[in-house]
N, C-alpha and C. Protein backbone atom coordinates (compact mmCIF):
# COMPACT_ATOMS: atom_id res chain seq x y z
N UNK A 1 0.86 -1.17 0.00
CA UNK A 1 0.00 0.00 0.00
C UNK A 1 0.91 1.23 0.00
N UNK A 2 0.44 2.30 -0.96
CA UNK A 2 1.34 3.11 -0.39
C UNK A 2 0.76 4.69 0.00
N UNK A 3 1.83 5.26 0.47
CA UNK A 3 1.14 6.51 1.46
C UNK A 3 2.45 7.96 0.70
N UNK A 4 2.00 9.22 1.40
CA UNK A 4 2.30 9.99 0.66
C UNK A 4 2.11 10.83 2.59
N UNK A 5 3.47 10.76 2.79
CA UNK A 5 4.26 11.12 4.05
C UNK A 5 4.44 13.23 3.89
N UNK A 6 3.90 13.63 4.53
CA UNK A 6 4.35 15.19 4.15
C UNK A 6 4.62 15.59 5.88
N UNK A 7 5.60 15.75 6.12
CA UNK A 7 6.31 15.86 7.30
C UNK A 7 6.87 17.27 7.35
N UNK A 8 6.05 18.69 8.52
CA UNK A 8 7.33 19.59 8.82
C UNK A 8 7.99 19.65 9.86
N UNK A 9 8.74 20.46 9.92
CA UNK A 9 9.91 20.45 10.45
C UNK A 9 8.97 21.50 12.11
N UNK A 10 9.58 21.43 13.38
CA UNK A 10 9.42 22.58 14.05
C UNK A 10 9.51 24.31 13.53
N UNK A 11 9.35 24.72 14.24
CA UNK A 11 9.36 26.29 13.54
C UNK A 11 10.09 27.42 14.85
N UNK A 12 10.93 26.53 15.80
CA UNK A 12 11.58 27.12 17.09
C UNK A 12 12.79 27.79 16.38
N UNK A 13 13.78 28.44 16.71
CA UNK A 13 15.03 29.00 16.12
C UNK A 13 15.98 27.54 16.02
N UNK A 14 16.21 26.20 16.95
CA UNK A 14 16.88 25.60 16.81
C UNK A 14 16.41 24.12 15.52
N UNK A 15 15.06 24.24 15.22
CA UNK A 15 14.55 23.53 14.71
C UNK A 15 15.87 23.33 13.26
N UNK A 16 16.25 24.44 11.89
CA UNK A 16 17.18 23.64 10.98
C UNK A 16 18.59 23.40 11.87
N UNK A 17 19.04 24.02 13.00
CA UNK A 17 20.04 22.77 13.11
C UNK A 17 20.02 21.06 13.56
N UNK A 18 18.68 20.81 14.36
CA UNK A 18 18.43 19.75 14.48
C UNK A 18 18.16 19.42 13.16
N UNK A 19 18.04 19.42 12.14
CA UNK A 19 17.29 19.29 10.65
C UNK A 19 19.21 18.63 9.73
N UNK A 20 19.89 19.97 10.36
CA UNK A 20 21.44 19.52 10.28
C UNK A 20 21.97 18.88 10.26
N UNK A 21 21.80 18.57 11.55
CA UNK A 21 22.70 17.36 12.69
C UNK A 21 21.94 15.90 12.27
N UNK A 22 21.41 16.11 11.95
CA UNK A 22 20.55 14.45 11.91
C UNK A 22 20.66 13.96 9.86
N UNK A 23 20.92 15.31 9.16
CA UNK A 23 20.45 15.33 7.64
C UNK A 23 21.16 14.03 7.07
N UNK A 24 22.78 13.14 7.39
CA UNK A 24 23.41 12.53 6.64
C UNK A 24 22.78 10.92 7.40
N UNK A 25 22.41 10.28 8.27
CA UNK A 25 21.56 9.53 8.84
C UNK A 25 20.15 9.29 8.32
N UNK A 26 19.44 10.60 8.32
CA UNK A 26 18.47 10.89 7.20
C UNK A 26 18.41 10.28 6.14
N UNK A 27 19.64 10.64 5.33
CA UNK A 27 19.41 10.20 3.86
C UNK A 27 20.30 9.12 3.78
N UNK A 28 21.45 8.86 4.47
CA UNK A 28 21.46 7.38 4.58
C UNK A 28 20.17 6.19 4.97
N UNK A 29 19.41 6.61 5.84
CA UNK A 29 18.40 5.70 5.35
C UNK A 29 17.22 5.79 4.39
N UNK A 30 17.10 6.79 3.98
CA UNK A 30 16.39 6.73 3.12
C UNK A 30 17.06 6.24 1.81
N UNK A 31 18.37 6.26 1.32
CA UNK A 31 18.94 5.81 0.15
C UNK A 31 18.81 3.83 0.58
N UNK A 32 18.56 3.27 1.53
CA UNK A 32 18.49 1.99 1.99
C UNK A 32 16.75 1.75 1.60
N UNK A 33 15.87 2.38 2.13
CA UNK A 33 14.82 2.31 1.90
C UNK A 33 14.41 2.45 0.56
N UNK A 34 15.24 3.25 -0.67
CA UNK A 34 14.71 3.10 -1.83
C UNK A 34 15.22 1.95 -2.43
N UNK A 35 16.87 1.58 -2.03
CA UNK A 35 17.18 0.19 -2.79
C UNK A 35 15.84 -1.18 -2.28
N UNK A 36 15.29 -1.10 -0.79
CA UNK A 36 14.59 -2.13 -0.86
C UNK A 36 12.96 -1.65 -1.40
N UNK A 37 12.71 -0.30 -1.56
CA UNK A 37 11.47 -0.56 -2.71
C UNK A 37 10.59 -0.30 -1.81
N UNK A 38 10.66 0.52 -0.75
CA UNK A 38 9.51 1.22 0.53
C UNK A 38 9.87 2.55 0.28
N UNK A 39 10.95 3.26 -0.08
CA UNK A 39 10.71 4.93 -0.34
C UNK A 39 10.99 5.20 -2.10
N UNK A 40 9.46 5.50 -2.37
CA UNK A 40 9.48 5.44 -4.10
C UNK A 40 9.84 6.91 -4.33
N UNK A 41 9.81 7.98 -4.22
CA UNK A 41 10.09 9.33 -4.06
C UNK A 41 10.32 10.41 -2.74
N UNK A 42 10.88 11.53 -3.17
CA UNK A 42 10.87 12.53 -1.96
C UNK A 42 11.19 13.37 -2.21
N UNK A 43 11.24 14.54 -1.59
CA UNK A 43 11.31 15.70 -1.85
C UNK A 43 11.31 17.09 -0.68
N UNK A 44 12.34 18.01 -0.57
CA UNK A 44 12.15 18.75 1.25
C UNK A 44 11.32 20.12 0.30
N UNK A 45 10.36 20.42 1.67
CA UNK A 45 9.60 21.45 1.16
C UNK A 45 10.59 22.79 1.72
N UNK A 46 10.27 23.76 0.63
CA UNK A 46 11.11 24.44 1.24
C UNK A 46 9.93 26.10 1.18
N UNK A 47 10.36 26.99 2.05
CA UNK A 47 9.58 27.90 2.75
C UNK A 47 9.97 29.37 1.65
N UNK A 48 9.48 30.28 1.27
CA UNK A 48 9.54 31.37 0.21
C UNK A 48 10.78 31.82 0.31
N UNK A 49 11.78 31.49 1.08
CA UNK A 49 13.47 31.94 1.19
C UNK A 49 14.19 30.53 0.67
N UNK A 50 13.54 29.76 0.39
CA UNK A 50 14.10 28.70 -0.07
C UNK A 50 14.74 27.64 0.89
N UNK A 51 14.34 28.07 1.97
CA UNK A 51 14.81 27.64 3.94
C UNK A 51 13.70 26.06 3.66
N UNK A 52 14.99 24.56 4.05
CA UNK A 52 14.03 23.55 4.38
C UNK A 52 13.01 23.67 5.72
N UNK A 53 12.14 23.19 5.43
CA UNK A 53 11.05 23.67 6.08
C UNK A 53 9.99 21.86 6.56
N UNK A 54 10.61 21.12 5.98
CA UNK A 54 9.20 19.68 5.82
C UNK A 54 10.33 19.03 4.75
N UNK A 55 9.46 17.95 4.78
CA UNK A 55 9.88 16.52 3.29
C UNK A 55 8.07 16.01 3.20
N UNK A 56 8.45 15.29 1.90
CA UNK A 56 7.35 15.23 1.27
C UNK A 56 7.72 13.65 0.48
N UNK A 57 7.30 12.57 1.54
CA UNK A 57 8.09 11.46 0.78
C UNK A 57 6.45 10.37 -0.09
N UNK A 58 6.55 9.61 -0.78
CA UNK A 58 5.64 8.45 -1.29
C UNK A 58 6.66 7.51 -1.04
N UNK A 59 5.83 6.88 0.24
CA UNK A 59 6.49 5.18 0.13
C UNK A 59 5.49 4.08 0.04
N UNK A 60 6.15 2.94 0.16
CA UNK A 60 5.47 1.38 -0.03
C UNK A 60 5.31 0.78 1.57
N UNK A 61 4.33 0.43 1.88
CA UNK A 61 4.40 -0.09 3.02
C UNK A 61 3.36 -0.85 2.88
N UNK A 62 3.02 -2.40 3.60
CA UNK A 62 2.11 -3.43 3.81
C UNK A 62 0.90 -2.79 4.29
N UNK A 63 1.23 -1.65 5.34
CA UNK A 63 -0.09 -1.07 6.02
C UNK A 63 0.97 0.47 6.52
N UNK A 64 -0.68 1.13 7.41
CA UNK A 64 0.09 2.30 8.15
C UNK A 64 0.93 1.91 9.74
N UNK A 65 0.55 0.69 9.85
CA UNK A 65 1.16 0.43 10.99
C UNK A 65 2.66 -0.02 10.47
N UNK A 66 2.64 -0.99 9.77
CA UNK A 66 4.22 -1.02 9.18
C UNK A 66 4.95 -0.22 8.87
N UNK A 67 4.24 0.91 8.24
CA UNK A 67 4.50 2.31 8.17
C UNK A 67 5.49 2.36 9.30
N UNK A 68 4.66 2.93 10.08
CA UNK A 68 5.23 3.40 11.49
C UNK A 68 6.10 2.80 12.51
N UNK A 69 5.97 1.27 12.34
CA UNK A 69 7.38 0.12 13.01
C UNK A 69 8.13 0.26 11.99
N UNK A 70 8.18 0.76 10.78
CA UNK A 70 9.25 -0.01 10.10
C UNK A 70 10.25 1.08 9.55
N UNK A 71 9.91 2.19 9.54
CA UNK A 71 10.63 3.14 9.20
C UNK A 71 10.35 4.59 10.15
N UNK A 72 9.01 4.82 10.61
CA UNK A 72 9.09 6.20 11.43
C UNK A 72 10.06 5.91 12.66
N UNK A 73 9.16 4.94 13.29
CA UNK A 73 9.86 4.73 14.85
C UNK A 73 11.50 5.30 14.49
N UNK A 74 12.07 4.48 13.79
CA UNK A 74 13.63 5.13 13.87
C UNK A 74 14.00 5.87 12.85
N UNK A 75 13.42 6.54 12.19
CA UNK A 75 13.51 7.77 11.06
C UNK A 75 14.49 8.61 12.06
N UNK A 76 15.60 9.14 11.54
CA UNK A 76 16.31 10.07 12.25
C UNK A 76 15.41 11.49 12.81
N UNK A 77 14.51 11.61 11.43
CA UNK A 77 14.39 13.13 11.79
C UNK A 77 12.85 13.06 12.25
N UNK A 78 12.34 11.82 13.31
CA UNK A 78 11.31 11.97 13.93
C UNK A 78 12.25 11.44 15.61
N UNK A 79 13.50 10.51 15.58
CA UNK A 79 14.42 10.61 16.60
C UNK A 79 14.80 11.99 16.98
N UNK A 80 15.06 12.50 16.38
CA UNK A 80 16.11 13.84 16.13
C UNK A 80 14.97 14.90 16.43
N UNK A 81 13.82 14.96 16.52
CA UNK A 81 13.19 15.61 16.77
C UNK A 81 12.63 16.68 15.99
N UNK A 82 13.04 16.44 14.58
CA UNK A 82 12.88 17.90 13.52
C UNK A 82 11.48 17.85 12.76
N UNK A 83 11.08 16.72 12.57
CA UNK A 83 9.78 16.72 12.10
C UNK A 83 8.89 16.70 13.58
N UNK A 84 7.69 17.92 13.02
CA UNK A 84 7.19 17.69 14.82
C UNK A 84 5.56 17.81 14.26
N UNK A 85 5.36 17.89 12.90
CA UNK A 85 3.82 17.87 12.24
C UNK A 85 3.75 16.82 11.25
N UNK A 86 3.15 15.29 10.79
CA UNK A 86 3.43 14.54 10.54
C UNK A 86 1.73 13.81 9.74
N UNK A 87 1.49 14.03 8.56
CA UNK A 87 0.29 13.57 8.01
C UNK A 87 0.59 12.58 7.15
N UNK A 88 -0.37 11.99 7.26
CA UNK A 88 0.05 10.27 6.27
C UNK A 88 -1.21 10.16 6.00
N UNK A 89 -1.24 10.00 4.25
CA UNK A 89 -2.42 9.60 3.30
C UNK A 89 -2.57 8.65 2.72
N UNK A 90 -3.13 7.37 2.76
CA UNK A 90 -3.14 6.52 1.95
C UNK A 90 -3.50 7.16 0.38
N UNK A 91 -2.36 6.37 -1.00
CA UNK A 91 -2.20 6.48 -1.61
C UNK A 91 -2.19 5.85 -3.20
N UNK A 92 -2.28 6.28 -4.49
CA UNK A 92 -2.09 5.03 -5.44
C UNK A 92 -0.93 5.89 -6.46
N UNK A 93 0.33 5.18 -6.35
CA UNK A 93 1.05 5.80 -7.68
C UNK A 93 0.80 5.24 -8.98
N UNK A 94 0.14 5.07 -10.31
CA UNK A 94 0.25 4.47 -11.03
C UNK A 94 1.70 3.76 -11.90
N UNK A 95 1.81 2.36 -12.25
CA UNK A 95 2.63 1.98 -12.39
C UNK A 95 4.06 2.71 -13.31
N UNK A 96 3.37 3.03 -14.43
CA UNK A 96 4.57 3.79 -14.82
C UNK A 96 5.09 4.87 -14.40
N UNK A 97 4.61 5.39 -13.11
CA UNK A 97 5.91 6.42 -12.40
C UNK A 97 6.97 5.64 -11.76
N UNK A 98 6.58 4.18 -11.44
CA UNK A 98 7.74 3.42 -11.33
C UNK A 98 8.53 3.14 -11.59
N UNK A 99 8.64 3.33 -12.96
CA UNK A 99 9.53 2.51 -14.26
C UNK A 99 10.43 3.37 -14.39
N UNK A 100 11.57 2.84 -13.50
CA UNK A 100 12.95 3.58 -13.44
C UNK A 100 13.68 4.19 -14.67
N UNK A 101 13.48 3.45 -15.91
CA UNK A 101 13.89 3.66 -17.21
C UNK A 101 13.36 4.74 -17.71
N UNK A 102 12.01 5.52 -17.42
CA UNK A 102 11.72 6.67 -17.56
C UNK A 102 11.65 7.77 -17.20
N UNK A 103 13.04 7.28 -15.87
CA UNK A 103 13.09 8.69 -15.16
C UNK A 103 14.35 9.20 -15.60
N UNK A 104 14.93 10.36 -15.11
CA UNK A 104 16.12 11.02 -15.71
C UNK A 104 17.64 9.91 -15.88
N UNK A 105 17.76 9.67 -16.77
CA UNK A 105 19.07 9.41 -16.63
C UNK A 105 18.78 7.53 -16.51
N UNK A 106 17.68 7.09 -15.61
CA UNK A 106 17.88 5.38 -15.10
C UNK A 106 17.68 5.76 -13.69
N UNK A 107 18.33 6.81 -13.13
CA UNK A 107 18.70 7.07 -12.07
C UNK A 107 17.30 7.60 -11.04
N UNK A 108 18.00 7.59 -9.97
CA UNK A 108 16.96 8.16 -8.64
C UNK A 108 17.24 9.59 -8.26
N UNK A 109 16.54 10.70 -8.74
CA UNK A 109 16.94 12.14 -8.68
C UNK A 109 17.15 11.81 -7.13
N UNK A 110 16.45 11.80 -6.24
CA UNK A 110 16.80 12.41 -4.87
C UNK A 110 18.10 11.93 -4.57
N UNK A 111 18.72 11.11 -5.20
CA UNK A 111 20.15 10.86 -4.40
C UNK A 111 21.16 11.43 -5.58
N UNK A 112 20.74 12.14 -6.46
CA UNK A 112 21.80 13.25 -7.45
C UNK A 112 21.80 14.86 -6.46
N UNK A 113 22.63 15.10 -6.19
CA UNK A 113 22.63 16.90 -5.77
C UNK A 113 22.37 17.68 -7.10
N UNK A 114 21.70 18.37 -6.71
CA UNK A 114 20.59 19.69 -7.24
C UNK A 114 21.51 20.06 -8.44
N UNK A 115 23.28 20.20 -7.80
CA UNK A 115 24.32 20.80 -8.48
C UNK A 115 24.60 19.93 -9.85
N UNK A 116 24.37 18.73 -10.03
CA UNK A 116 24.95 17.70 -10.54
C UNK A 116 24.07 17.47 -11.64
N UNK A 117 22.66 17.84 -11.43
CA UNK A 117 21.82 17.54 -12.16
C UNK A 117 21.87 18.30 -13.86
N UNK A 118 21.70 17.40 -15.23
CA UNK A 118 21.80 18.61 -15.67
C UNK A 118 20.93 19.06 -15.86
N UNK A 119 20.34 20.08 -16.42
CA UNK A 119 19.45 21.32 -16.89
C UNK A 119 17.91 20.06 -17.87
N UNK A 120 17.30 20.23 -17.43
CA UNK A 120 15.70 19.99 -17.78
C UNK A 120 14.71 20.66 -18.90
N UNK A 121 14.63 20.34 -19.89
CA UNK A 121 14.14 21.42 -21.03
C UNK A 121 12.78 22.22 -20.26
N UNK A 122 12.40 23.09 -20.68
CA UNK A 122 11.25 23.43 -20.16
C UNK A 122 9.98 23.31 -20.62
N UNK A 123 9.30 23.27 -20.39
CA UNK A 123 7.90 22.72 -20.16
C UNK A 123 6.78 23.68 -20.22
N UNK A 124 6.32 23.45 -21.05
CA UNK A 124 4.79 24.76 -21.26
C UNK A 124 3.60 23.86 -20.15
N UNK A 125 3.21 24.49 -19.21
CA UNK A 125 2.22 24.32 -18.22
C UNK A 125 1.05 25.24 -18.31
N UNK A 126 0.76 26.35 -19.52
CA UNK A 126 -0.39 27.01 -19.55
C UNK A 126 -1.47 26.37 -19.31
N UNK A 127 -1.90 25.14 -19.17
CA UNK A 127 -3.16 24.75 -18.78
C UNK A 127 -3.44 23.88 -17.14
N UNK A 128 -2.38 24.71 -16.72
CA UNK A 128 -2.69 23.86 -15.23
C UNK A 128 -2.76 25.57 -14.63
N UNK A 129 -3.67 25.35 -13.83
CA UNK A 129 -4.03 26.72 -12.91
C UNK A 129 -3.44 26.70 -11.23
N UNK A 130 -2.31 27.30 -11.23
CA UNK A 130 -1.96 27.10 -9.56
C UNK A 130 -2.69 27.82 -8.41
N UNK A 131 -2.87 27.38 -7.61
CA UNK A 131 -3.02 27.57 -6.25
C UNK A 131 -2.08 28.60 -5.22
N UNK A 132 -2.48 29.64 -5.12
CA UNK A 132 -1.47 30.20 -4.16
C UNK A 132 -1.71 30.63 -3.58
């Protein structure tokens, strides 16, 4: 089953260094969780200064309770204390967002740095109306 995790962060002054201190633990497990096929995407929300602020993950899990034994309980950044608002939606990705071969490169953007990536043609979106 899968769910669509949107997690923020506290909003105290010490909240991004705990966000810091915990970030390489973080994504060490989450780079473990995508090789076994429970974190299918992610993404950190970030606040109008471009300041991380939340993550925004879609994973695979049996249920929401597995959910929660199998990866929150020891998620660094619910240890670590940085996520402190935490909503979970049951979810459906359709299959071909799966299909690794059609994403950039073969590859898994979230574990390329931002820097590394190359440049993305752009995209005419005139018919989607945003929200702001």
């Amino acid at each position: 089953m899968q769910f669509i995790v949107t997690a923020f962060d506290g909003k105290d002054p010490e909240a991004s260094r705990r966000r810091q201190n915990v970030r390489e633990q973080h994504l060490d497990g989450v780079k473990k969780l995508i090789r076994q096929g429970r974190h299918l995407y992610g993404a950190a929300i970030l606040d109008d200064d471009r300041q991380m602020i939340g993550s925004i993950l879609i994973v695979d899990y049996p249920s929401k309770d597995a959910l929660l034994c199998e990866w929150l309980s020891s998620e660094p950044y619910v240890t670590g204390n940085v996520w402190q608002e935490i909503d979970i939606k049951p979810c459906v990705v359709p299959g071909f967002f799966l299909d690794t071969s059609l994403s950039y490169g073969g590859r898994y953007d979230l574990l390329i740095p931002l820097h590394h990536r190359r440049p993305q043609p752009a995209r005419r979106l005139s018919h989607l109306h945003l929200l702001l």
